[in-house]
Protein backbone atom coordinates (compact mmCIF):
# COMPACT_ATOMS: atom_id res chain seq x y z
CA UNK A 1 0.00 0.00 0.00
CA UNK A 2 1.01 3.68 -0.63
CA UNK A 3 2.35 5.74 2.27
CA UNK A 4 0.31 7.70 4.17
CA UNK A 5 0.48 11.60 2.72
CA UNK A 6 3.16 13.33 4.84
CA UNK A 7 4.81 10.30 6.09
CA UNK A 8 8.64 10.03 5.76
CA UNK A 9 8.69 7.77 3.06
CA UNK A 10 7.59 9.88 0.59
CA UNK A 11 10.41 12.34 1.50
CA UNK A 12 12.98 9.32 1.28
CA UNK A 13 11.96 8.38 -2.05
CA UNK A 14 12.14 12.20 -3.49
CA UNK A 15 15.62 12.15 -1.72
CA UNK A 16 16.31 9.09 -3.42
CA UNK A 17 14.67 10.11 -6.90
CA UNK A 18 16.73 13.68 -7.28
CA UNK A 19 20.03 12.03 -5.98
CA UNK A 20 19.70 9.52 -8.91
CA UNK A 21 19.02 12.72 -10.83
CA UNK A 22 22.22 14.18 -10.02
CA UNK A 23 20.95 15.88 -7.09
CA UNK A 24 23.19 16.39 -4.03
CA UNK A 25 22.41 18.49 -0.61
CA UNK A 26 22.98 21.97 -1.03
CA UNK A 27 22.51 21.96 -5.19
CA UNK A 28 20.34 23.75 -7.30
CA UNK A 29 16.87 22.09 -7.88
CA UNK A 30 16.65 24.11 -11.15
CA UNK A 31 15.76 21.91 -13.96
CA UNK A 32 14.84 18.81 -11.76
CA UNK A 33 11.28 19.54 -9.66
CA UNK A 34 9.23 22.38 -9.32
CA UNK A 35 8.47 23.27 -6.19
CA UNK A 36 4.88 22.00 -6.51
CA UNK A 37 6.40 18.77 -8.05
CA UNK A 38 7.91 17.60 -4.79
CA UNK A 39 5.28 18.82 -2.52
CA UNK A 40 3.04 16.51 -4.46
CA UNK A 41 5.34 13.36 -3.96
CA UNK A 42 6.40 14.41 -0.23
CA UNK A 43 2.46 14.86 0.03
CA UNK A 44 1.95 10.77 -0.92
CA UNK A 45 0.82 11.95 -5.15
CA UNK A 46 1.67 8.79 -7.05
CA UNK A 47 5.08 9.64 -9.58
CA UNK A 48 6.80 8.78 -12.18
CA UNK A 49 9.72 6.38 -11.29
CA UNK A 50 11.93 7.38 -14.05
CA UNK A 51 11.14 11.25 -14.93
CA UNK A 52 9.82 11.60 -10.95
CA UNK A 53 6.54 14.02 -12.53
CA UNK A 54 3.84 13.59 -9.72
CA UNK A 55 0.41 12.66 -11.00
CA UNK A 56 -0.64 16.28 -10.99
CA UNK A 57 1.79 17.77 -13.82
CA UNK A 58 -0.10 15.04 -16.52
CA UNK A 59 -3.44 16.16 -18.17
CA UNK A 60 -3.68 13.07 -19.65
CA UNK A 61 -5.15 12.07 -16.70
CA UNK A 62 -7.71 14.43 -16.52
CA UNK A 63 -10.08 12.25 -19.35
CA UNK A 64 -10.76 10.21 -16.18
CA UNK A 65 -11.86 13.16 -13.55
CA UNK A 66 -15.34 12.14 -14.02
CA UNK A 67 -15.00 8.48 -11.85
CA UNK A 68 -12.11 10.18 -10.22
CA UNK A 69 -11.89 13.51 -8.23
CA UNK A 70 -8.40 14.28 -9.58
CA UNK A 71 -5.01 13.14 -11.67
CA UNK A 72 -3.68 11.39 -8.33
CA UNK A 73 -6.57 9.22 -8.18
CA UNK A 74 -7.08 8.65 -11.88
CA UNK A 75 -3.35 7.20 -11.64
CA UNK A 76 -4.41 5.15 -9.00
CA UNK A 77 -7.33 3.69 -10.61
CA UNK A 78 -6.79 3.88 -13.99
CA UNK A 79 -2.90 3.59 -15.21
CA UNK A 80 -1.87 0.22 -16.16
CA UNK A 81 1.56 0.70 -14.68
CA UNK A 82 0.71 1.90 -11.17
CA UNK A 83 2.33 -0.03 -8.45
CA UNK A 84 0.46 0.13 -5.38
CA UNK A 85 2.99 -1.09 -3.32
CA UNK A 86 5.70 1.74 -4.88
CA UNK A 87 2.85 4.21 -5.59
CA UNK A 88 5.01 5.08 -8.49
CA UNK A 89 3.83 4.34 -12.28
CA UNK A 90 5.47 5.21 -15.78
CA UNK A 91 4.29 8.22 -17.66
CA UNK A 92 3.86 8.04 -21.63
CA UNK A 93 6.76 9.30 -22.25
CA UNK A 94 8.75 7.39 -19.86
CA UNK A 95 7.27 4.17 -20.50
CA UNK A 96 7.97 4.40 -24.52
CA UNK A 97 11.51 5.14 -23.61
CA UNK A 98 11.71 1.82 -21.50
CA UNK A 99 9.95 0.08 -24.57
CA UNK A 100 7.11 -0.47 -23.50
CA UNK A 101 7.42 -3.46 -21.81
CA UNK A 102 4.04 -6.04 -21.32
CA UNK A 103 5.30 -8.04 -18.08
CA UNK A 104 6.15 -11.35 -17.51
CA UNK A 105 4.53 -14.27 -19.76
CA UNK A 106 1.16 -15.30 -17.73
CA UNK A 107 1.31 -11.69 -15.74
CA UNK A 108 -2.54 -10.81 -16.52
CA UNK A 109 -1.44 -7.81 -14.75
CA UNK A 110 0.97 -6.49 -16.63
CA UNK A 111 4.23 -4.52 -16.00
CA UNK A 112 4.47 -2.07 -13.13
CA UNK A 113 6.54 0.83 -12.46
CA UNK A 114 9.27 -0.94 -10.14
């Protein structure tokens, strides 16, 4: 299950995210997260695990606002790649990068974001 919003976990993996972005303490965050970025993931939003967007910065999502009161919840419910357990999942972009992978043979899940 996801983290609770505002638990330390959230603030771990952001840590972790921009560090394998090239982020180190004390370093610009210019070009990496907008401000509103990380206080979505710090704030429990389900992200990206390879471009570390939050939910909120994809208006993709927002074809699914009707079942769902916002992007955060449409990722939840609705992307393929969402990983409960991670609460990350792969954006479009991302996830044509990777190549789009389908899972393992007999997964009727399919791939998630690891």
């Amino acid at each position: 299950m996801p983290s609770e919003p505002g638990s330390p976990e959230p603030r771990a993996s952001l840590r972790a995210l921009l560090s394998a972005r090239g982020w180190a303490p004390g370093n610009d965050l210019e070009g990496m997260l907008t401000t509103e970025e990380q206080q979505a993931i710090v704030a429990g939003e389900p992200y990206c695990y390879r471009c570390g967007k939050p939910a909120s910065s994809f208006a993709e999502y927002d074809q699914y606002i009707d079942p769902c009161p916002d992007r955060a919840e449409a990722v939840r419910h609705e992307e393929g790649t969402y990983n409960p357990n991670t609460n990350r999942f792969a954006c479009d972009e991302c996830y044509i990068a990777i190549g789009m992978p389908a899972g393992e043979p007999g997964d009727a899940y399919g791939w998630k974001a690891p």
